[in-house]
Structures are given as C-alpha cells and as structure tokens.
C-alpha atoms as a PDB file:
ATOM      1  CA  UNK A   1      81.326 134.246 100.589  1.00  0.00           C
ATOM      2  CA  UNK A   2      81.896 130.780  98.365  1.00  0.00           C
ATOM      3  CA  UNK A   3      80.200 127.637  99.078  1.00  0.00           C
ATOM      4  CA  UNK A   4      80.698 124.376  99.965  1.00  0.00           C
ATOM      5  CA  UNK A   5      78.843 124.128  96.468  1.00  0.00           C
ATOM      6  CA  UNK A   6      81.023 126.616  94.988  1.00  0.00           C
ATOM      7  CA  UNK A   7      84.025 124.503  95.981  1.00  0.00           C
ATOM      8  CA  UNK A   8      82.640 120.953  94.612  1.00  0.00           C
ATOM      9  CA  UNK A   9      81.472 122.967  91.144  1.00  0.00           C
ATOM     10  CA  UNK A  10      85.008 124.557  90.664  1.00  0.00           C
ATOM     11  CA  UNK A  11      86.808 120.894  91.914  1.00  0.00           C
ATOM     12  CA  UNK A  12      84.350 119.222  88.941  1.00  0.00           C
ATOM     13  CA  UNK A  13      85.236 121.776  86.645  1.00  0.00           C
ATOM     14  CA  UNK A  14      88.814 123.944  87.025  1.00  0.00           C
ATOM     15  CA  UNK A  15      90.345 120.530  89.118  1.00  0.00           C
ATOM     16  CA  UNK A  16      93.588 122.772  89.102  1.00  0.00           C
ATOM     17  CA  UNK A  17      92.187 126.456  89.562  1.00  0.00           C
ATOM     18  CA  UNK A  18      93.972 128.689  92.335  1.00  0.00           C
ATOM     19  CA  UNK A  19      91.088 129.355  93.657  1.00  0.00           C
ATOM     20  CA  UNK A  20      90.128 125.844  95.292  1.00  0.00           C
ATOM     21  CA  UNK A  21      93.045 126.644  98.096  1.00  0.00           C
ATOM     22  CA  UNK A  22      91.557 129.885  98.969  1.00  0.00           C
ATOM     23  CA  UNK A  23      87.826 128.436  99.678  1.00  0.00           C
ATOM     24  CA  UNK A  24      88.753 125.403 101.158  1.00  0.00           C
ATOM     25  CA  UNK A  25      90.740 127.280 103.923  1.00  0.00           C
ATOM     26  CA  UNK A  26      87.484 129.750 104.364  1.00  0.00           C
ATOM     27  CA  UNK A  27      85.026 126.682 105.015  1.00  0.00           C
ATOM     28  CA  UNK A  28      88.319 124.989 107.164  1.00  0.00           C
ATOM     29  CA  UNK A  29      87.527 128.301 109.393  1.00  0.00           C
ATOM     30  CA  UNK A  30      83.414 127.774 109.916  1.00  0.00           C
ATOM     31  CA  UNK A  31      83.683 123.986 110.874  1.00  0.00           C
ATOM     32  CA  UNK A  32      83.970 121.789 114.018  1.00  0.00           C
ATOM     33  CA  UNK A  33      84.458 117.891 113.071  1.00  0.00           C
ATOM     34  CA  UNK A  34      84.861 116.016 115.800  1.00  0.00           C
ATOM     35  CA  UNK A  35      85.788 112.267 115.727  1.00  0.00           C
ATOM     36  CA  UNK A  36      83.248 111.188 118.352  1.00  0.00           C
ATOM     37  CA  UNK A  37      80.364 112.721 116.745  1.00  0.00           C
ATOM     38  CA  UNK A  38      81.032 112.744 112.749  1.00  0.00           C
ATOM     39  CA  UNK A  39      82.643 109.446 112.487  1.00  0.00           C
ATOM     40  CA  UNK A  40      79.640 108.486 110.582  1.00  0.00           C
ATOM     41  CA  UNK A  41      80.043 111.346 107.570  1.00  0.00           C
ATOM     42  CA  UNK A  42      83.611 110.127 107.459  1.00  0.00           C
ATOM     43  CA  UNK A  43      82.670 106.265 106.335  1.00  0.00           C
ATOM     44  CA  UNK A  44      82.606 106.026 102.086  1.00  0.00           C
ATOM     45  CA  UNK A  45      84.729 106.397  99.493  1.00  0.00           C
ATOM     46  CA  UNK A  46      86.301 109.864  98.656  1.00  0.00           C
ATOM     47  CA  UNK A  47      87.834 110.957  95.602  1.00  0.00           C
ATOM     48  CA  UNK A  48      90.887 113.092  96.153  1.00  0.00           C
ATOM     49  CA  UNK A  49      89.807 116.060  93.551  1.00  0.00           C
ATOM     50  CA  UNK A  50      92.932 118.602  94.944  1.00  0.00           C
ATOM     51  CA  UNK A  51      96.058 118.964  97.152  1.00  0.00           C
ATOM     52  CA  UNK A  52      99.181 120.981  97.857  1.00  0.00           C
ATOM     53  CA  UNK A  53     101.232 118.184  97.391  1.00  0.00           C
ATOM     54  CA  UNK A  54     103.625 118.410  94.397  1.00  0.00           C
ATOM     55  CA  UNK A  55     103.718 114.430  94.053  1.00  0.00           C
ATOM     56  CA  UNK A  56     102.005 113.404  90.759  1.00  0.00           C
ATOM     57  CA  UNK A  57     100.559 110.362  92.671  1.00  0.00           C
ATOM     58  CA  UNK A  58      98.457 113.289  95.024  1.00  0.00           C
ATOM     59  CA  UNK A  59      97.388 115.034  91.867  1.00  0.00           C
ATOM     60  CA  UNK A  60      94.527 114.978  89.929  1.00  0.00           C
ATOM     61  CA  UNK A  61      93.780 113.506  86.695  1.00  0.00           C
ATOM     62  CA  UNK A  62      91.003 112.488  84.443  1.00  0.00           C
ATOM     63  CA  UNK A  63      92.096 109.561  83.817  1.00  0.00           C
ATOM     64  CA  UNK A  64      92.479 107.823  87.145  1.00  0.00           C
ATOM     65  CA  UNK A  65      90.483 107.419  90.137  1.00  0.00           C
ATOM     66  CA  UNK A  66      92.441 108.573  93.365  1.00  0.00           C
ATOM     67  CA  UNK A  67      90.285 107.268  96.123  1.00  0.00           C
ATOM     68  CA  UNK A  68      90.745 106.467  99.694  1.00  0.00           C
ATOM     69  CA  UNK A  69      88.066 104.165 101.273  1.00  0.00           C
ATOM     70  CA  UNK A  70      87.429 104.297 104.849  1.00  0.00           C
ATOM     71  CA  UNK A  71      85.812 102.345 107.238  1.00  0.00           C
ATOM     72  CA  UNK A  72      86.275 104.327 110.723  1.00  0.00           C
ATOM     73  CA  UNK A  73      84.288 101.740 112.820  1.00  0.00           C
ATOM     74  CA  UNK A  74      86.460  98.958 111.944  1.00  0.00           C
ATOM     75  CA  UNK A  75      89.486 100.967 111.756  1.00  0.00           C
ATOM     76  CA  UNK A  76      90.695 100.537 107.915  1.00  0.00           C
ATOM     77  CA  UNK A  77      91.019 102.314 104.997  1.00  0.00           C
ATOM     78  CA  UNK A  78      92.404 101.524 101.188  1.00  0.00           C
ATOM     79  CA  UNK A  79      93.941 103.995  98.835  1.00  0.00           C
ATOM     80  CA  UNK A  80      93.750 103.167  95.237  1.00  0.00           C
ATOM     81  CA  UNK A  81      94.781 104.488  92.323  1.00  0.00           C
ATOM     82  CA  UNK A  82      92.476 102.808  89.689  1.00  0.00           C
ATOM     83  CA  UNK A  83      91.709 103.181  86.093  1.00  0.00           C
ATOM     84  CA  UNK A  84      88.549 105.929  85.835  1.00  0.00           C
ATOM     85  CA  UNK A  85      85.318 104.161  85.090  1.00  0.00           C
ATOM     86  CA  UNK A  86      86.139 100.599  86.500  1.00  0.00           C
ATOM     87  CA  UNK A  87      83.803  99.989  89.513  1.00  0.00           C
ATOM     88  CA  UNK A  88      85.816  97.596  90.992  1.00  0.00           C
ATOM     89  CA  UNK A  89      88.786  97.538  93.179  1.00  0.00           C
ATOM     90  CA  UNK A  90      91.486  97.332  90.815  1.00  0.00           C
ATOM     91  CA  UNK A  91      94.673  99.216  90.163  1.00  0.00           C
ATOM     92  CA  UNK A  92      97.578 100.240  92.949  1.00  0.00           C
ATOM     93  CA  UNK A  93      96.454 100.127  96.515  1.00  0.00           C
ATOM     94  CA  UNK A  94      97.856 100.791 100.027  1.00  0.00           C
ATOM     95  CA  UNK A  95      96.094  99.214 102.859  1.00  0.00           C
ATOM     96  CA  UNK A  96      95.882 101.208 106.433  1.00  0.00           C
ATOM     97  CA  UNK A  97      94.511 100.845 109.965  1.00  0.00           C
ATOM     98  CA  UNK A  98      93.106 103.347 111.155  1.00  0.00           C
ATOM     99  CA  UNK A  99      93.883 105.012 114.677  1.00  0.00           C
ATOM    100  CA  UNK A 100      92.269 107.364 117.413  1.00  0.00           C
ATOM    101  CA  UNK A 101      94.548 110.212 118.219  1.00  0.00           C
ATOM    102  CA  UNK A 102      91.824 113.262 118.977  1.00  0.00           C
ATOM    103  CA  UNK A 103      89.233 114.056 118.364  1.00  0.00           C
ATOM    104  CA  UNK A 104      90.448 116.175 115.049  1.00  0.00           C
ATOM    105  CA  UNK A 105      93.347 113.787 114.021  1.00  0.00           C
ATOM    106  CA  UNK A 106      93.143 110.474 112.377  1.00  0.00           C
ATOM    107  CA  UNK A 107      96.447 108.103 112.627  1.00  0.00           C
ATOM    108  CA  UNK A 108      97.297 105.974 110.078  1.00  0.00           C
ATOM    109  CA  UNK A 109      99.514 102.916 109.876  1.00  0.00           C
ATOM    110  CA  UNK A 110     100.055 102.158 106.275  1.00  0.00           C
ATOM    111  CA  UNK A 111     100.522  98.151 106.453  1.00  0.00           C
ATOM    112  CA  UNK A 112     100.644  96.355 102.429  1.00  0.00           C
ATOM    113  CA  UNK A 113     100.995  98.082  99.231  1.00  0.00           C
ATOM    114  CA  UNK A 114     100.987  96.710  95.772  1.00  0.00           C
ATOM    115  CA  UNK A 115      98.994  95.757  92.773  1.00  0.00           C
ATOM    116  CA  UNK A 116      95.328  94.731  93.021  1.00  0.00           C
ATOM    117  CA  UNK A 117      93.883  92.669  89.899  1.00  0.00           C
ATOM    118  CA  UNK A 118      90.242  91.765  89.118  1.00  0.00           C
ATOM    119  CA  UNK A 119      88.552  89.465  90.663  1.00  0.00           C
ATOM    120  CA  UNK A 120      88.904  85.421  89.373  1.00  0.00           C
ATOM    121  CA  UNK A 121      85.961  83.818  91.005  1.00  0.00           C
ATOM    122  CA  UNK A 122      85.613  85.202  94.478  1.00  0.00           C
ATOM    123  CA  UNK A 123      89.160  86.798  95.021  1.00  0.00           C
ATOM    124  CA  UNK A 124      91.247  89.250  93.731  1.00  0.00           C
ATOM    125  CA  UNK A 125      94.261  87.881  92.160  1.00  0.00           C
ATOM    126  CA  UNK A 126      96.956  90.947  94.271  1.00  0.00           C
ATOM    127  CA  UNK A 127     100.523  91.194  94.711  1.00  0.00           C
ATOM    128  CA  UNK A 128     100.352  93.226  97.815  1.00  0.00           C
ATOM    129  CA  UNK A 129     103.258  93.055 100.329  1.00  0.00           C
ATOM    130  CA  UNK A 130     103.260  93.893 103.637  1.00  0.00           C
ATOM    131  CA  UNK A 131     105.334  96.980 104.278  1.00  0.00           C
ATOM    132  CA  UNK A 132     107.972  96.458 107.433  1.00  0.00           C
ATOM    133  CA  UNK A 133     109.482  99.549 107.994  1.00  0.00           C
ATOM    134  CA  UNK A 134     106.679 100.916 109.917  1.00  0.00           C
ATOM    135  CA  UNK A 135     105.253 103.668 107.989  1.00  0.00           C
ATOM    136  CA  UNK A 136     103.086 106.303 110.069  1.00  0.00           C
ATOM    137  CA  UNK A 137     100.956 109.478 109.790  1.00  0.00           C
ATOM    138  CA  UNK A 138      98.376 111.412 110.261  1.00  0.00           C
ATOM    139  CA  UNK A 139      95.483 113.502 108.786  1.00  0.00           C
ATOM    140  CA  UNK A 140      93.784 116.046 110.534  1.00  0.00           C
ATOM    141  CA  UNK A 141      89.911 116.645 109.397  1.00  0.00           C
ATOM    142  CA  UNK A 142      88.966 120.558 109.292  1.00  0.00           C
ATOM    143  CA  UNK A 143      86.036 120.477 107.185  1.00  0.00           C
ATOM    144  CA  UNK A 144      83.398 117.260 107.026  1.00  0.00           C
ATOM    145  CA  UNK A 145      79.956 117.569 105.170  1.00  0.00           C
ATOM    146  CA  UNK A 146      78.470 114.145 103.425  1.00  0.00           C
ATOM    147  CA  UNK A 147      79.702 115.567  99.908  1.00  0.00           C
ATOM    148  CA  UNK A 148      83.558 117.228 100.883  1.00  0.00           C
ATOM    149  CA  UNK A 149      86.119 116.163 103.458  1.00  0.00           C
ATOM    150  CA  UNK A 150      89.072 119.090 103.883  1.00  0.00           C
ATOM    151  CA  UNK A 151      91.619 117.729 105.752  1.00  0.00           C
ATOM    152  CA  UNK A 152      95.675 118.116 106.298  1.00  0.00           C
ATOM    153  CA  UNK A 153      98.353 115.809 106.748  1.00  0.00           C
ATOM    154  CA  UNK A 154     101.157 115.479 109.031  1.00  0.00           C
ATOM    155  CA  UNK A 155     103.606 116.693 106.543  1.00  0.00           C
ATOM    156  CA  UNK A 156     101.724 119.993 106.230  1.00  0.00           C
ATOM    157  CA  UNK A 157      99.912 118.824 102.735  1.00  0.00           C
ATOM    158  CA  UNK A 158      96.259 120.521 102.258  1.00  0.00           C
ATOM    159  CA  UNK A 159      93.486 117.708 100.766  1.00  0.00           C
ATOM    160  CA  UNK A 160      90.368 118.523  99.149  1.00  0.00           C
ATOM    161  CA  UNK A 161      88.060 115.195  98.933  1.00  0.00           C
ATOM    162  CA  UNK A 162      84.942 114.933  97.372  1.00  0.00           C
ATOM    163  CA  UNK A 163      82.444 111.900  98.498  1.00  0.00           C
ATOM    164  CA  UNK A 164      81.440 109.042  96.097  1.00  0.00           C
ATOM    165  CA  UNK A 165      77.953 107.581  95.960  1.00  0.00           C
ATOM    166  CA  UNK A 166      79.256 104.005  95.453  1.00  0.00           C
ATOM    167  CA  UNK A 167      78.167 101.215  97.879  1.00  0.00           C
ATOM    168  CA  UNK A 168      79.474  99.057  95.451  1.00  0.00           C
ATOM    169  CA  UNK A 169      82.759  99.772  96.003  1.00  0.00           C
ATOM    170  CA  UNK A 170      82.446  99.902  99.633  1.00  0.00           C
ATOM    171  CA  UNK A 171      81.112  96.495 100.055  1.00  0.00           C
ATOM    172  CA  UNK A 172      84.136  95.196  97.621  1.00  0.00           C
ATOM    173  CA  UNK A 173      86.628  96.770 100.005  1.00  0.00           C
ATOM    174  CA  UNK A 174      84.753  95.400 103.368  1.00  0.00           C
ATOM    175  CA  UNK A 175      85.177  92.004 101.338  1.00  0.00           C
ATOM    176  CA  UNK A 176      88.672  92.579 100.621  1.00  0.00           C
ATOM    177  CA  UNK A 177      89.965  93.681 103.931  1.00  0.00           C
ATOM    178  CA  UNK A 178      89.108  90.490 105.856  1.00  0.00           C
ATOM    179  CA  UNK A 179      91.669  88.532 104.374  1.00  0.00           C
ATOM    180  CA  UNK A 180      93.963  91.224 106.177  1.00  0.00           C
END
C-alpha cells in the first residue's frame, strides 16, 4: 500500500501523474481530522502540488507558487499566486475568513482580491478590493499530517497540499492581515 511518502515523492516529482488521485483517496480512507483536535497541523502555509480542478489557476506549475496560508485560530487565510522563489508575499492574492462548520468542514468567506506588491518601507504597496457579492465555500479536510493536507471542496474538486517550512512567510501574512 503507498505512502503518505509515496504521495509527497510522486507530487515533487510526476506533479501531473495519474497516480496522485488514486493514493490520495487511499490515505483519505485511513484518516480522522477533526477540527477540534488538529486545528494545530492545519496552521502554515501549503503549497497546492495537485487537484481535479480543470482551472489553470488550481493547477500546478513550476513556475509559480500556489499557496494558501492559514491561520485557523484567528480565523484567516490568504491565497496567493506568487512568482516561485520570492519569499515574500507578492503576486495575486485572495483574502478569507475562516469559519466553523464541523468538525470536518472549513467555511470560507472570500472577502478582497487583487494584486499584492513588495513591500516600500513597512507596507505592501496592494490594489486589493473588497469583493461584495458575497462569495462562499467550503473545504472539507480528509487527510491532515504536518507534511500533506487532502481535502475537497464544495464544488466536488479533490486538493492535494503539501506543507511549507516557511515562518517567514507566515509572520508576513499575520502582518498583513491586520490592516483587514
């Protein structure tokens, strides 16, 4: 039976192999996450290495980042699309709170989304505009560990994530976000 390890190796290495489906709905089967009790694992930054989704923007590539950062105990995430190799928050980003449905499911409330420049002095210079039509979902975790997050979305979409070591990037965000 494939690994978690398996997984990661073939996400690092054959990021579009027909495979990755297969094993990520066998370890989907042998987990419990449970809001209550993993909401720690779920804090970080995770790089989305796979989906189902046929949008380019849900794809990966090797040449851009495609991170979501969350913060579960205050409620907020970020997802960015960013240039690969740039530590900082830069490129296209969509802010979202965070909300308790279950104790599997995740809501989220996407709120601004635009452009995110470098920083000039303290603050990024950002053309981010708060989005009114009220734009909802949710993602339902099926597989946590403190290197992968499987998890699908309300529209059916399967997401393979794999955690970044990058407390950098963390901190930027928690510095970001209290401006919103």
């Amino acid at each position: 039976m494939e690994s978690e390890d398996d997984l990661i190796n073939l996400l690092l290495k054959s990021p579009n192999s027909e495979s990755i489906k297969t094993i990520a709905e066998k370890l989907e089967n042998d987990h419990n996450f449970t809001f209550s009790e993993d909401k720690n694992a779920l804090k970080g930054v995770w790089e989305l290495r796979w989906s189902s989704s046929n949008s380019p923007f849900l794809k990966y590539s090797p040449f851009i980042d495609n991170l979501q950062i969350l913060d579960p105990f205050n409620l907020n995430g970020l997802n960015l699309l960013k240039p690969r190799g740039i530590k900082s928050i830069i490129g296209t980003g969509i802010l979202i709170r965070l909300y308790y449905i279950n104790e599997k499911k995740i809501g989220v409330k996407f709120t601004h989304a635009g452009v995110i420049g470098p920083k000039f002095g303290r603050k990024n210079i950002k053309a981010l505009k708060e989005i009114n039509n009220e734009q909802l979902g949710w993602l339902e975790i099926t597989y946590l560990s403190n290197k992968l997050r499987i998890c699908r979305g309300d529209k059916g979409t399967l997401f393979v994530l794999r955690k970044i070591n990058s407390s950098s990037l963390f901190n930027n965000f928690r510095e970001f976000i209290k401006i919103y």
